[in-house]
Protein backbone atom coordinates (compact mmCIF):
# COMPACT_ATOMS: atom_id res chain seq x y z
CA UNK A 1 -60.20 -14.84 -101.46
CA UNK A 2 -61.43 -11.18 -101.39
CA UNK A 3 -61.05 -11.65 -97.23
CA UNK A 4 -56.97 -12.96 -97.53
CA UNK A 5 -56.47 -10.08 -99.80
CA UNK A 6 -58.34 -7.73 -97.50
CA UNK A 7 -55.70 -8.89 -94.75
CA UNK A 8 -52.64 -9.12 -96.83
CA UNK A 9 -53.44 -4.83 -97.20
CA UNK A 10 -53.89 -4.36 -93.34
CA UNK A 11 -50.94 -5.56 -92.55
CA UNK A 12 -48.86 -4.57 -95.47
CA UNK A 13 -49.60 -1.00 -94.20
CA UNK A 14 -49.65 -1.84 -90.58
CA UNK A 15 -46.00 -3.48 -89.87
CA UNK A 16 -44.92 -5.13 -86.59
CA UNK A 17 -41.86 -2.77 -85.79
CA UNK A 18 -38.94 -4.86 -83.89
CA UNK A 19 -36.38 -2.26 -81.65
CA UNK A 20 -33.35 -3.75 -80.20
CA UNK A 21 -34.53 -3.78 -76.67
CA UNK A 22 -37.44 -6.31 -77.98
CA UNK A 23 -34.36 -8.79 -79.50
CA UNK A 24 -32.91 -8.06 -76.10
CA UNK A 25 -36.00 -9.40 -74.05
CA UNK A 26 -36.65 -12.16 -76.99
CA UNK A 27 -32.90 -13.53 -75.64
CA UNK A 28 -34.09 -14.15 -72.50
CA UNK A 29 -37.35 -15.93 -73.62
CA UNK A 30 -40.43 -14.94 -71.61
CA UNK A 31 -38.27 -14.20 -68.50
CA UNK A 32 -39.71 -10.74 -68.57
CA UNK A 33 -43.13 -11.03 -69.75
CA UNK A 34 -45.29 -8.07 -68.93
CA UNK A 35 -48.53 -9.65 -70.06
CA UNK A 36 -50.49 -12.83 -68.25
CA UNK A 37 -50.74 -14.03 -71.92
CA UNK A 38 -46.96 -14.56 -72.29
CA UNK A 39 -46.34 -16.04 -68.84
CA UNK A 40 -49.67 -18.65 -69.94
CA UNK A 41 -48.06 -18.80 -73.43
CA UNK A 42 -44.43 -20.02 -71.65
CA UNK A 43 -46.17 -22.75 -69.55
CA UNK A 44 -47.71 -24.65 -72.62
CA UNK A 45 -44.66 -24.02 -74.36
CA UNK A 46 -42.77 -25.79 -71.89
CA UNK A 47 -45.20 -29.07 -71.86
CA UNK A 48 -43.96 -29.83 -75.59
CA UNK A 49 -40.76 -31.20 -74.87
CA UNK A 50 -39.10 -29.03 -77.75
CA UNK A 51 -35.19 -30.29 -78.06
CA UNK A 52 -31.78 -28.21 -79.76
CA UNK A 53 -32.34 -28.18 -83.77
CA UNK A 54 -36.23 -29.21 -84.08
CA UNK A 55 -37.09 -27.79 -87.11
CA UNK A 56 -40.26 -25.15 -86.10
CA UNK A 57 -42.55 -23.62 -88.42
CA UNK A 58 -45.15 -20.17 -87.03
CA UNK A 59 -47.78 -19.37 -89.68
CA UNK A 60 -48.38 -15.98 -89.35
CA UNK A 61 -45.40 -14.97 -88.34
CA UNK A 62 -45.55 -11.19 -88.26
CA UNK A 63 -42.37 -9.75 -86.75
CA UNK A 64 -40.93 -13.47 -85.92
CA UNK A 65 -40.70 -12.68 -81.59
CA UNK A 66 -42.42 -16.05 -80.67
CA UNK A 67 -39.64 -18.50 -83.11
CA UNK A 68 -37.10 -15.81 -81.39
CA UNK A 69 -38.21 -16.78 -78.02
CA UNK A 70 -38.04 -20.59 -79.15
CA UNK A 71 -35.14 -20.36 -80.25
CA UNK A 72 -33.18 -18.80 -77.22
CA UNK A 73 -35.11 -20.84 -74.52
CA UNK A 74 -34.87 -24.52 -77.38
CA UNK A 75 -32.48 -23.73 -79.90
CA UNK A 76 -35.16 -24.93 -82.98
CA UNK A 77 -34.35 -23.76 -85.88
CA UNK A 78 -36.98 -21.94 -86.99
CA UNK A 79 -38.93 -21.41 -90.40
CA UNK A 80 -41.67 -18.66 -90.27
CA UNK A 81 -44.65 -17.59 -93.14
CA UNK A 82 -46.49 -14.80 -93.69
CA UNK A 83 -48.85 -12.98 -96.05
CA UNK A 84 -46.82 -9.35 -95.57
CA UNK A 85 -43.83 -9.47 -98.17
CA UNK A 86 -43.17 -6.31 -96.25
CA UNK A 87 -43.30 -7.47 -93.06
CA UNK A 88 -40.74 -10.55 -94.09
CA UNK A 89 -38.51 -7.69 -95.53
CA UNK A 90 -38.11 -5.84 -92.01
CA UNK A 91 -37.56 -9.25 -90.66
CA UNK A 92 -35.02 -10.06 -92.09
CA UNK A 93 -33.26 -6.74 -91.39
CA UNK A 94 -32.71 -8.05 -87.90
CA UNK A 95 -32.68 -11.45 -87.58
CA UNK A 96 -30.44 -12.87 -84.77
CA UNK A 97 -31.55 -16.13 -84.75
CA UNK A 98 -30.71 -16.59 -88.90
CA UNK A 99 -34.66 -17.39 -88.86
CA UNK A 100 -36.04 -18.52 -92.56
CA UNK A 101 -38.47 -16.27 -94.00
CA UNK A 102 -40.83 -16.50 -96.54
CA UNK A 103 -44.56 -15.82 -97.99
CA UNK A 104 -47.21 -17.79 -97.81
CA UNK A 105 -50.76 -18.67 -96.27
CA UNK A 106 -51.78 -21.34 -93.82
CA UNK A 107 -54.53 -22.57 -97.06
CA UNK A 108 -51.27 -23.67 -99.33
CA UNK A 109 -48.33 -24.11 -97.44
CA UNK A 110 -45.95 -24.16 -99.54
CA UNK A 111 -44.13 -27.45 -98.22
CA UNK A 112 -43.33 -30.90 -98.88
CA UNK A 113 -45.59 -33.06 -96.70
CA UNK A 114 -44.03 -34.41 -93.21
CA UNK A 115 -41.53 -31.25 -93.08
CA UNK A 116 -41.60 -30.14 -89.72
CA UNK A 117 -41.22 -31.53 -86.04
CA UNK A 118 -43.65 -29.07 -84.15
CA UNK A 119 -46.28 -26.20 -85.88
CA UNK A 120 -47.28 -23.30 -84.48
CA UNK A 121 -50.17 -20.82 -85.22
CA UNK A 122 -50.95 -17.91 -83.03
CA UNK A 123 -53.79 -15.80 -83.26
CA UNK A 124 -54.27 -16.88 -86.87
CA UNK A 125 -57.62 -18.55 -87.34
CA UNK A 126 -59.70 -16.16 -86.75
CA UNK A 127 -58.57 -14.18 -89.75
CA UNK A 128 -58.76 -17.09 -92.52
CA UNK A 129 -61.28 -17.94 -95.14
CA UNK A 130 -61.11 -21.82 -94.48
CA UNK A 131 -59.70 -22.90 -90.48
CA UNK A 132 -60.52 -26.79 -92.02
CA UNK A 133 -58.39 -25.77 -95.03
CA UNK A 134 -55.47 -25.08 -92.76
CA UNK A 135 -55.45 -28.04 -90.03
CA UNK A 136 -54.88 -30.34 -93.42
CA UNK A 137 -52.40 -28.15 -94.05
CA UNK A 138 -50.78 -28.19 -90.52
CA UNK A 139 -51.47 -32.08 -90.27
CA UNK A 140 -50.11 -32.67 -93.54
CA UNK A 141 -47.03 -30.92 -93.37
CA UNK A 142 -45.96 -32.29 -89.59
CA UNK A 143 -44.01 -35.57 -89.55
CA UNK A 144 -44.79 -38.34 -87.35
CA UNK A 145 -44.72 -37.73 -83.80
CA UNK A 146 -44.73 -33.54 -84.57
CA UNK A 147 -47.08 -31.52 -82.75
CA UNK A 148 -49.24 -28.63 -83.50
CA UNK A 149 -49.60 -25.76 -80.93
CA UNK A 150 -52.40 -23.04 -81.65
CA UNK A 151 -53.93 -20.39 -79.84
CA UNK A 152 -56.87 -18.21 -81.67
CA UNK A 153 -59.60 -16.72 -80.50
CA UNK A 154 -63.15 -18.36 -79.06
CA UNK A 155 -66.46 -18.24 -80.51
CA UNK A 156 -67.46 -19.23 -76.76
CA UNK A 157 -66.37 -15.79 -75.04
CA UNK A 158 -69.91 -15.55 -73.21
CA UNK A 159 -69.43 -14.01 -70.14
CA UNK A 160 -66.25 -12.70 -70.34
CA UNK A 161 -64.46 -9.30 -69.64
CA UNK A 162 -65.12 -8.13 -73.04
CA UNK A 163 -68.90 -9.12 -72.93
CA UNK A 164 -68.99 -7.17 -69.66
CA UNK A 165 -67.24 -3.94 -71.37
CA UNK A 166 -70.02 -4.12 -73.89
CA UNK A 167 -72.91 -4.70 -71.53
CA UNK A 168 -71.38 -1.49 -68.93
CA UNK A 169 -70.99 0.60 -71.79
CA UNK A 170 -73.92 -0.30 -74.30
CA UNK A 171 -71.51 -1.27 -76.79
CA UNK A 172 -68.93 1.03 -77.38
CA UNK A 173 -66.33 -1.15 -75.87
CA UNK A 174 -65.27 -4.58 -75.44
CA UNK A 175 -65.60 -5.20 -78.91
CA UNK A 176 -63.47 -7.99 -80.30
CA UNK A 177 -62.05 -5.92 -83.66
CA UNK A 178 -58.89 -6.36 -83.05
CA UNK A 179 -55.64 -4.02 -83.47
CA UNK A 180 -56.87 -2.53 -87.22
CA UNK A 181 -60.30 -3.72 -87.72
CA UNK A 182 -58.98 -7.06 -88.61
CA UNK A 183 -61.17 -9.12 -86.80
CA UNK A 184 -64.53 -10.20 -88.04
CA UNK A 185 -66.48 -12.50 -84.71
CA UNK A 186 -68.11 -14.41 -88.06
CA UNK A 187 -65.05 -16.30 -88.42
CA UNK A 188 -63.75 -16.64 -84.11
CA UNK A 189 -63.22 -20.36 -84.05
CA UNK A 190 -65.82 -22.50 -81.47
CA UNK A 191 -62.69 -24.72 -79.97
CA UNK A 192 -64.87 -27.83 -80.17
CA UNK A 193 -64.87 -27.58 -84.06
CA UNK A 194 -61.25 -26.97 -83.81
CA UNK A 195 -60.97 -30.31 -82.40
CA UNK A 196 -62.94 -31.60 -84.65
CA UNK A 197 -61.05 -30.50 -87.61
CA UNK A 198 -57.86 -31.23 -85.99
CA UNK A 199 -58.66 -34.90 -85.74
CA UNK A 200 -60.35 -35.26 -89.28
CA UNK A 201 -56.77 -33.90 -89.84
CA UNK A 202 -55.26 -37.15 -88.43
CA UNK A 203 -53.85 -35.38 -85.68
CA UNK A 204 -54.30 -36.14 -81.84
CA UNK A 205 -55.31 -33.38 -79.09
CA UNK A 206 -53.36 -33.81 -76.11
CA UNK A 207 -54.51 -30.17 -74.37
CA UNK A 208 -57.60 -27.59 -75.36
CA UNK A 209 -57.45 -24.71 -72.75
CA UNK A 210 -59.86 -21.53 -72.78
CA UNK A 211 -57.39 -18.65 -71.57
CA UNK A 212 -58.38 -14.82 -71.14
CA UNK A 213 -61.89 -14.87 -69.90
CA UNK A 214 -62.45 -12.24 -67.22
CA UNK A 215 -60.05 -11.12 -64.53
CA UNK A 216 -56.76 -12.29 -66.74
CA UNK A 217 -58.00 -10.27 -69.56
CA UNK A 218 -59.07 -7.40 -67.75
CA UNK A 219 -55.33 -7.83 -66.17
CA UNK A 220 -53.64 -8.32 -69.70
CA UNK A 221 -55.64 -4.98 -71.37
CA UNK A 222 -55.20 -2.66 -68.42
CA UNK A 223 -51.93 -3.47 -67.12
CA UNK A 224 -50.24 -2.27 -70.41
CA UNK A 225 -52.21 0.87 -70.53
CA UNK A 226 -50.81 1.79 -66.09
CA UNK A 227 -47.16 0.98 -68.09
CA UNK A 228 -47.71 3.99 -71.01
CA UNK A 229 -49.03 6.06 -68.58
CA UNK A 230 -45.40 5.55 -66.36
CA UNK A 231 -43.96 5.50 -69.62
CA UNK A 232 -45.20 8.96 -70.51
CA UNK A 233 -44.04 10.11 -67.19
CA UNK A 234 -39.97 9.51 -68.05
CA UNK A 235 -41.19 10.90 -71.19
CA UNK A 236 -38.73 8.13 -72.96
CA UNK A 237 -39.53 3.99 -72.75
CA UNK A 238 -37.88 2.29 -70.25
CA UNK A 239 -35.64 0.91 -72.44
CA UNK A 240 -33.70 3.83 -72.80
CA UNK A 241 -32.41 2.77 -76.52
CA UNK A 242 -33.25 5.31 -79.56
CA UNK A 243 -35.06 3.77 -82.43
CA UNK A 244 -33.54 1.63 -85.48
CA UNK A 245 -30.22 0.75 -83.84
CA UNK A 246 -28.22 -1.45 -85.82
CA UNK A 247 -28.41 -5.34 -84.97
CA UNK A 248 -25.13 -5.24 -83.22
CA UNK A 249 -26.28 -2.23 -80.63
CA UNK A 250 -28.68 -4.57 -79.27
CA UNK A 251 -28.70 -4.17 -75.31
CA UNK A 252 -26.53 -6.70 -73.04
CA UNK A 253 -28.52 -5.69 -70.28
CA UNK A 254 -32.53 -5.21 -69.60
CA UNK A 255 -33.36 -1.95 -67.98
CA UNK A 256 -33.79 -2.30 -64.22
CA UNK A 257 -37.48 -0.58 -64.62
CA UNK A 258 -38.20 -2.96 -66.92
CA UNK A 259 -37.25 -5.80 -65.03
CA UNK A 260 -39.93 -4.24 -61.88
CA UNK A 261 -43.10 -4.15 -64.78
CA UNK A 262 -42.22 -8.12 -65.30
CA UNK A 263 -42.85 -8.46 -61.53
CA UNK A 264 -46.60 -8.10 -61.56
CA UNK A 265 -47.73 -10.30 -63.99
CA UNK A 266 -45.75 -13.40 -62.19
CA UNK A 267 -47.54 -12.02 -58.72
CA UNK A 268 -51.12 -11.92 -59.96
CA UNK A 269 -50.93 -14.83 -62.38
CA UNK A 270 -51.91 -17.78 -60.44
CA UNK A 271 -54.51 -15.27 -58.36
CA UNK A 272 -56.29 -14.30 -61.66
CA UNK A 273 -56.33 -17.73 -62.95
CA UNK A 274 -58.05 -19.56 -60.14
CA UNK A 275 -60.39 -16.71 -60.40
CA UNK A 276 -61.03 -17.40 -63.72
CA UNK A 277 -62.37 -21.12 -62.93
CA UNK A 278 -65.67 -20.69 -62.92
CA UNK A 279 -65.53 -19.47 -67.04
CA UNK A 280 -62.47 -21.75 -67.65
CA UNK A 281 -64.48 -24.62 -66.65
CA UNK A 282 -67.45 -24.71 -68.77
CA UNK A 283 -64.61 -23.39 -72.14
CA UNK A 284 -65.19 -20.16 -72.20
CA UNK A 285 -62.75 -17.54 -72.90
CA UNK A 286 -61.73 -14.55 -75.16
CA UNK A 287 -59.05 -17.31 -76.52
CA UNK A 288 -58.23 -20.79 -76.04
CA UNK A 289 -54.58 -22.56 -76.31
CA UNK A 290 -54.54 -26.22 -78.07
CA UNK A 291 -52.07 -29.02 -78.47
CA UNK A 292 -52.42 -31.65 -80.78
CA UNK A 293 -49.70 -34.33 -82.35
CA UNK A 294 -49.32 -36.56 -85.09
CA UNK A 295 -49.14 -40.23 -84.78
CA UNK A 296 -45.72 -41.67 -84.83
């Protein structure tokens, strides 16, 4: 358990801040998604069929955006877990949605079985001691007819942007660490085992989809960077809000500039995608997106 502690520290230390102009753009969903991953994240989203009051659980919740997002574009009510108390503290400083928040880990999920409608588990698995552990969990917990929706990161990432980085630069970049040194590639998830443990779970996959493998993630890591530079130029963000408003000074209105950086992303994404085939097709990718249910 030394590894769960080892990550319960990072991220006590290393919160997920929320500003108003992020519960501003959470209102609207993904409307305004600066990031391929978001626009890919809203289209498997929207194969799930999520209906008004679906009880939704996201282990590994951090600052809560994705059950805000659910719950403007679905109305779920959402449930979320972490392993930051601290993070769950901030959280529920701001908290339009009247989210549930608690502590936890996706090993012991501290639920009765058959609690929840639909699961969710982003970028997750790759930081846990036991990924067979948690799909009981998941499958255990979900009631007849629920389904699961996960997205972690691939042990099959041959090829990819990130390989390339580290090839072109002899290793001092494209190295998978992630955001604090959090990541360890010992424990990236091959999605084929991931199926595997999802159906030993009982569950049934309905979608496994590699995402991220060269010209979207080369997109999705350099874009942001061309927006900080711009940012850097107006010398404030686009928002244009100071820092730790109160809930009720949240913006009615997103900035017009940041409106323009959404309109990228929806232009390239279909480009980048077809030219990501050729990985896509034989499962590789930096990450992969899967869908599973549980038989009514």
């Amino acid at each position: 358990m030394k590894v769960l502690q080892k990550q319960k520290e990072i991220y006590e230390e290393h919160l997920q801040p929320v500003e108003p102009i992020h519960l501003a753009l959470d209102q609207k969903g993904f409307r305004y998604a600066t990031r391929l991953g978001e626009l890919k994240l809203k289209q498997m989203v929207s194969s799930l069929g999520l209906a008004k009051g679906v009880s939704a659980l996201d282990v590994g919740c951090r600052s809560g955006r994705f059950l805000n997002k659910l719950s403007a574009l679905y109305g779920v009510r959402g449930v979320g877990v972490d392993i930051s108390e601290t993070q769950l503290f901030e959280n529920k400083k701001q908290n339009p949605f009247a989210h549930f928040f608690l502590v936890g880990d996706a090993h012991f999920l501290p639920f009765r079985d058959s609690s929840f409608k639909f699961v969710t588990c982003m970028d997750v698995l790759e930081h846990l001691v036991s990924v067979e552990k948690a799909f009981h969990e998941f499958g255990r917990i979900l009631s007849p007819g629920g389904s699961l929706f996960i997205y972690a990161v691939s042990r099959r990432n041959h090829y990819t942007w990130h390989r390339f980085l580290q090839r072109v630069s002899h290793g001092r970049l494209g190295i998978d660490r992630g955001h604090y040194g959090d990541h360890d590639p010992e424990r990236f998830v091959d999605p084929r085992e991931a199926v595997r443990w999802v159906e030993e779970a009982g569950l049934k996959v309905y979608q496994l989809q590699p995402f991220h493998a060269f010209f979207t993630l080369a997109f999705d890591e350099s874009y942001p960077q061309i927006l900080q530079i711009l940012y850097g130029l107006f010398r404030r963000p686009f928002s244009q809000e100071p820092k730790n408003e109160a809930l009720s000074q949240i913006p009615r209105h997103i900035p017009f500039p940041l409106k323009c950086a959404s309109l990228p992303p929806r232009f390239f994404f279909p480009v980048l995608k077809f030219l990501d085939i050729p990985w896509t097709h034989w499962g590789l990718g930096n990450g992969f997106y899967l869908i599973a249910k549980k038989p009514a």
